[in-house]
N, C-alpha and C. Protein backbone atom coordinates (compact mmCIF):
# COMPACT_ATOMS: atom_id res chain seq x y z
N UNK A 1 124.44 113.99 114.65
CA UNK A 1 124.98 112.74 115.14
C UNK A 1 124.28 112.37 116.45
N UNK A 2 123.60 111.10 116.53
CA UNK A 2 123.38 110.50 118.09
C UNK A 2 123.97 110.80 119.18
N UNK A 3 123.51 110.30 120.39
CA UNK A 3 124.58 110.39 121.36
C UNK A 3 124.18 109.24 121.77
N UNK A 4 125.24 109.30 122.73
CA UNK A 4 124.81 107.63 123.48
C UNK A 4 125.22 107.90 125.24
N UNK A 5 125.14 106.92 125.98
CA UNK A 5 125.12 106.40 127.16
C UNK A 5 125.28 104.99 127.67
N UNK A 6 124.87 104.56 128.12
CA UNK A 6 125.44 103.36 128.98
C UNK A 6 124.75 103.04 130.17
N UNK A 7 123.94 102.28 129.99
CA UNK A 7 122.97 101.98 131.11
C UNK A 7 123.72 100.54 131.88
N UNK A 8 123.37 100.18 132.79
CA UNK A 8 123.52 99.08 133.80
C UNK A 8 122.30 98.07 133.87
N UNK A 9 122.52 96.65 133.36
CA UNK A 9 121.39 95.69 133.79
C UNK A 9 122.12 94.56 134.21
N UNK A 10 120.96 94.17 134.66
CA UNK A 10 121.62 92.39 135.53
C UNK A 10 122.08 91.65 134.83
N UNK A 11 122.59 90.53 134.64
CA UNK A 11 123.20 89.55 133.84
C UNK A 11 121.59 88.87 133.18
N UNK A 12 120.93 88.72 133.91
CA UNK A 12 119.49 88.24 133.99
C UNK A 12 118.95 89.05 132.78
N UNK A 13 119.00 90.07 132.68
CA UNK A 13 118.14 91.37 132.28
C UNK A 13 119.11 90.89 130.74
N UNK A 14 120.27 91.34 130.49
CA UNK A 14 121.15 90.93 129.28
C UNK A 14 120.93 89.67 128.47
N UNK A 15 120.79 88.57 129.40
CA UNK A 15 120.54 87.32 128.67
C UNK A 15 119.07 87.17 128.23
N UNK A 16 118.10 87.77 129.11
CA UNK A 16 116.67 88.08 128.43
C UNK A 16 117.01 89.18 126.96
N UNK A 17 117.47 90.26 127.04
CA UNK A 17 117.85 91.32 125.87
C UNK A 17 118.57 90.34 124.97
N UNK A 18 119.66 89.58 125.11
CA UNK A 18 120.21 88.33 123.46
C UNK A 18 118.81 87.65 123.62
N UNK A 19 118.25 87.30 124.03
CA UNK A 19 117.19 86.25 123.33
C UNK A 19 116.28 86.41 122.96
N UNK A 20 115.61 88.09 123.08
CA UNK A 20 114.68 89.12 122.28
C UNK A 20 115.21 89.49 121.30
N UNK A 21 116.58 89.62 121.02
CA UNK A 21 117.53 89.90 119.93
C UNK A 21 117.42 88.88 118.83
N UNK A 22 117.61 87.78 119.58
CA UNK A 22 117.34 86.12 118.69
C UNK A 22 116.17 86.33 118.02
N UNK A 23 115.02 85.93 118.84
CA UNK A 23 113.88 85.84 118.61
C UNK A 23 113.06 87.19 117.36
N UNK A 24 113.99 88.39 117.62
CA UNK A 24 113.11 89.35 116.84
C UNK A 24 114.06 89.53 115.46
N UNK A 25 115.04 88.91 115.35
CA UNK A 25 116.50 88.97 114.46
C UNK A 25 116.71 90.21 114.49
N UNK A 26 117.19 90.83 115.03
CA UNK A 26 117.82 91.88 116.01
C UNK A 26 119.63 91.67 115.76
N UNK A 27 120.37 92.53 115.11
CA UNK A 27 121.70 92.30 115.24
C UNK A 27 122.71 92.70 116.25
N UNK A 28 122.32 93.17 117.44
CA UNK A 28 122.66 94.15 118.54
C UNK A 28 121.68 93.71 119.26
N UNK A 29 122.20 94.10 120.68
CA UNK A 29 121.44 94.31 121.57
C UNK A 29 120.44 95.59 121.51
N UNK A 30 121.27 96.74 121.31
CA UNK A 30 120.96 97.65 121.06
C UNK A 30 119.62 98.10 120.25
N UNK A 31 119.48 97.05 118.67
CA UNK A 31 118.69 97.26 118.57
C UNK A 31 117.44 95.91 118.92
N UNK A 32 117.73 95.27 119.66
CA UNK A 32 116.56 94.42 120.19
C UNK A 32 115.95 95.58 121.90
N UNK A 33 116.67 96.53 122.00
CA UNK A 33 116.08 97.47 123.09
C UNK A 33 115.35 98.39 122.29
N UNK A 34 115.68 99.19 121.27
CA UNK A 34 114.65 99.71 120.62
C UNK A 34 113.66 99.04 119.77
N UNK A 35 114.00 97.61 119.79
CA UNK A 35 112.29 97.18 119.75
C UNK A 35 111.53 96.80 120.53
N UNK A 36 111.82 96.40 121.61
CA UNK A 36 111.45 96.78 122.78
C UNK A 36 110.61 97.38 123.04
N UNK A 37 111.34 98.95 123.72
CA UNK A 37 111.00 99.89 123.95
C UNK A 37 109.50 100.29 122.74
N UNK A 38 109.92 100.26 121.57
CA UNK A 38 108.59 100.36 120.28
C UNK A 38 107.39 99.92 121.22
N UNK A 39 107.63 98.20 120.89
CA UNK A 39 106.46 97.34 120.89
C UNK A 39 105.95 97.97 122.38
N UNK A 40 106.80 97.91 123.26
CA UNK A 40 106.68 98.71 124.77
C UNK A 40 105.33 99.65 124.81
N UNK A 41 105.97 100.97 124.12
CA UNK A 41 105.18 102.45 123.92
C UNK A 41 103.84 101.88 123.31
N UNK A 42 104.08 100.73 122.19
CA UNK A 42 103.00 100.97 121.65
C UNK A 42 101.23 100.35 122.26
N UNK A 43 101.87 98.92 122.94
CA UNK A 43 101.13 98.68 123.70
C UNK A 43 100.75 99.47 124.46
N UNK A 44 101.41 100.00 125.22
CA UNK A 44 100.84 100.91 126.42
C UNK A 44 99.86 102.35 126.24
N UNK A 45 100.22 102.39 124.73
CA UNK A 45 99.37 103.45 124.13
C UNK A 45 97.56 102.67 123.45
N UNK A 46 97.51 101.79 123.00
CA UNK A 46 97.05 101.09 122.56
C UNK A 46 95.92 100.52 123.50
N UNK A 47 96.33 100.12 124.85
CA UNK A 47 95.66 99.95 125.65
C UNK A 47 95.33 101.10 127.15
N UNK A 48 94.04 101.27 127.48
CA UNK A 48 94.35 102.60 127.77
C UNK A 48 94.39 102.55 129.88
N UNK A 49 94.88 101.32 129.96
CA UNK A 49 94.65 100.72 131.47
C UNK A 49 95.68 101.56 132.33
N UNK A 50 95.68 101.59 133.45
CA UNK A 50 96.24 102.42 134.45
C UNK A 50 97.41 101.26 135.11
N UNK A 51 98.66 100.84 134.74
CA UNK A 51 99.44 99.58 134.90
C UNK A 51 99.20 99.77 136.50
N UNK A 52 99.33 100.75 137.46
CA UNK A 52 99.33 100.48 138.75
C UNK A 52 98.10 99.33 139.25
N UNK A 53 96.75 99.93 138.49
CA UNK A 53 95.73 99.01 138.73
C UNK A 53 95.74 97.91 138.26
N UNK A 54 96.44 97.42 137.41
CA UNK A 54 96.85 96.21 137.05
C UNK A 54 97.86 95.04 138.10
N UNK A 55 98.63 96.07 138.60
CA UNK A 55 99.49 95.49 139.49
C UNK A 55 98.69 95.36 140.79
N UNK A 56 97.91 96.30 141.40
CA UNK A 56 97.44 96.14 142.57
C UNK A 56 96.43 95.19 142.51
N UNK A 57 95.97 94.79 141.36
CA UNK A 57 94.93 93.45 141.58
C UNK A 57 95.70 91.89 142.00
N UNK A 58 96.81 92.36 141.51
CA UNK A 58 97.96 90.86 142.25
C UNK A 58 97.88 90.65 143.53
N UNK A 59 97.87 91.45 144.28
CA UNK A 59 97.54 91.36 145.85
C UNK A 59 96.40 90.46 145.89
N UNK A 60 95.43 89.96 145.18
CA UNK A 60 94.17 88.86 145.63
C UNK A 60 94.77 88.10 144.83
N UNK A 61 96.09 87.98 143.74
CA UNK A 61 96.36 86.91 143.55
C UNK A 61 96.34 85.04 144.42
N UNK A 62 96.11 84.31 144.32
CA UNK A 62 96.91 83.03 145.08
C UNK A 62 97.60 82.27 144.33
N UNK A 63 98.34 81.16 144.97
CA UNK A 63 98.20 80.04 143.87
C UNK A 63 97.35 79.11 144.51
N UNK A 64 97.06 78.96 143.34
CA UNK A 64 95.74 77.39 143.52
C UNK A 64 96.44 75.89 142.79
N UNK A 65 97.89 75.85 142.91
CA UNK A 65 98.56 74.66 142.92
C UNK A 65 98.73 74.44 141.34
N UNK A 66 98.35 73.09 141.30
CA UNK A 66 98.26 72.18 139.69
C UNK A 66 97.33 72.34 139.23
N UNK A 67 97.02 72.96 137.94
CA UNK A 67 95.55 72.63 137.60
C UNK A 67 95.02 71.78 136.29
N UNK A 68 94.25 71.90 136.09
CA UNK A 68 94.34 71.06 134.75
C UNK A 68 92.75 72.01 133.79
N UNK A 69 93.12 72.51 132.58
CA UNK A 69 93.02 73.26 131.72
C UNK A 69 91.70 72.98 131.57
N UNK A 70 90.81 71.78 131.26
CA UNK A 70 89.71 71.23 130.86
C UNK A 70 89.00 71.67 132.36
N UNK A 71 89.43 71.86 133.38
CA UNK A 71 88.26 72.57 134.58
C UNK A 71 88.14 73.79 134.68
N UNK A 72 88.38 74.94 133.46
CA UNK A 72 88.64 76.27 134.05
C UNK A 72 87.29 76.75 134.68
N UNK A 73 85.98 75.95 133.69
CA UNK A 73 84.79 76.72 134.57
C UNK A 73 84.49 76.62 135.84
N UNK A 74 85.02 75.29 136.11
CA UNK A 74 84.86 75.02 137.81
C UNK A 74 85.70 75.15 138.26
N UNK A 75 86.76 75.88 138.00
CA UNK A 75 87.93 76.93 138.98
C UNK A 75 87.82 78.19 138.90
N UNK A 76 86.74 78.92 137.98
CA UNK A 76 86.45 80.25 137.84
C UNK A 76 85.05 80.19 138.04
N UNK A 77 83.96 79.25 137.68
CA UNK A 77 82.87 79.44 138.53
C UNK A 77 82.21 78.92 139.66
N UNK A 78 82.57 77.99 139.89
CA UNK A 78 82.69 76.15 140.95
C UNK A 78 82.03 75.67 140.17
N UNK A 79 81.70 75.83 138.79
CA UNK A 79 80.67 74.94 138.11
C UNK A 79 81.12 73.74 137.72
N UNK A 80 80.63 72.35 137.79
CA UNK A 80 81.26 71.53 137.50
C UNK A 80 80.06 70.47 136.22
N UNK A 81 80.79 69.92 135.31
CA UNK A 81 79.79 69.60 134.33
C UNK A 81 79.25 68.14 134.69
């Protein structure tokens, strides 16, 4: 037989978990966390990146405001056509 527990999330965190539930037709919360968690593991296995170094490149993040989609080369290279 399973066991279980009882974790604590934000109201925030719950209403994101029903609408991964929605979205994945999930009848529980419960099991929209173990798919989750799946798709979770599996990515992270799948790709073989170091998430800290992922996060620490946010630090040179900015924002650069409004942009508009049709300039990405001349917002990623200054090239302009």
């Amino acid at each position: 037989m399973s066991r279980y527990t009882t974790i604590r999330v934000s109201v925030e965190e719950k209403q994101r978990l029903e609408r991964l539930a929605k979205l994945a037709g999930k009848k529980s919360l419960a099991e929209a966390l173990r798919f989750a968690l799946t798709v979770a593991e599996r990515e992270l296995e799948r790709v073989k990146v170091d998430p800290s170094k992922v996060l620490s490149s946010l630090a040179y993040a900015r924002d650069i405001g409004e942009t508009d989609a049709e300039k990405v080369d001349e917002y990623l290279y200054g090239v302009s056509e």
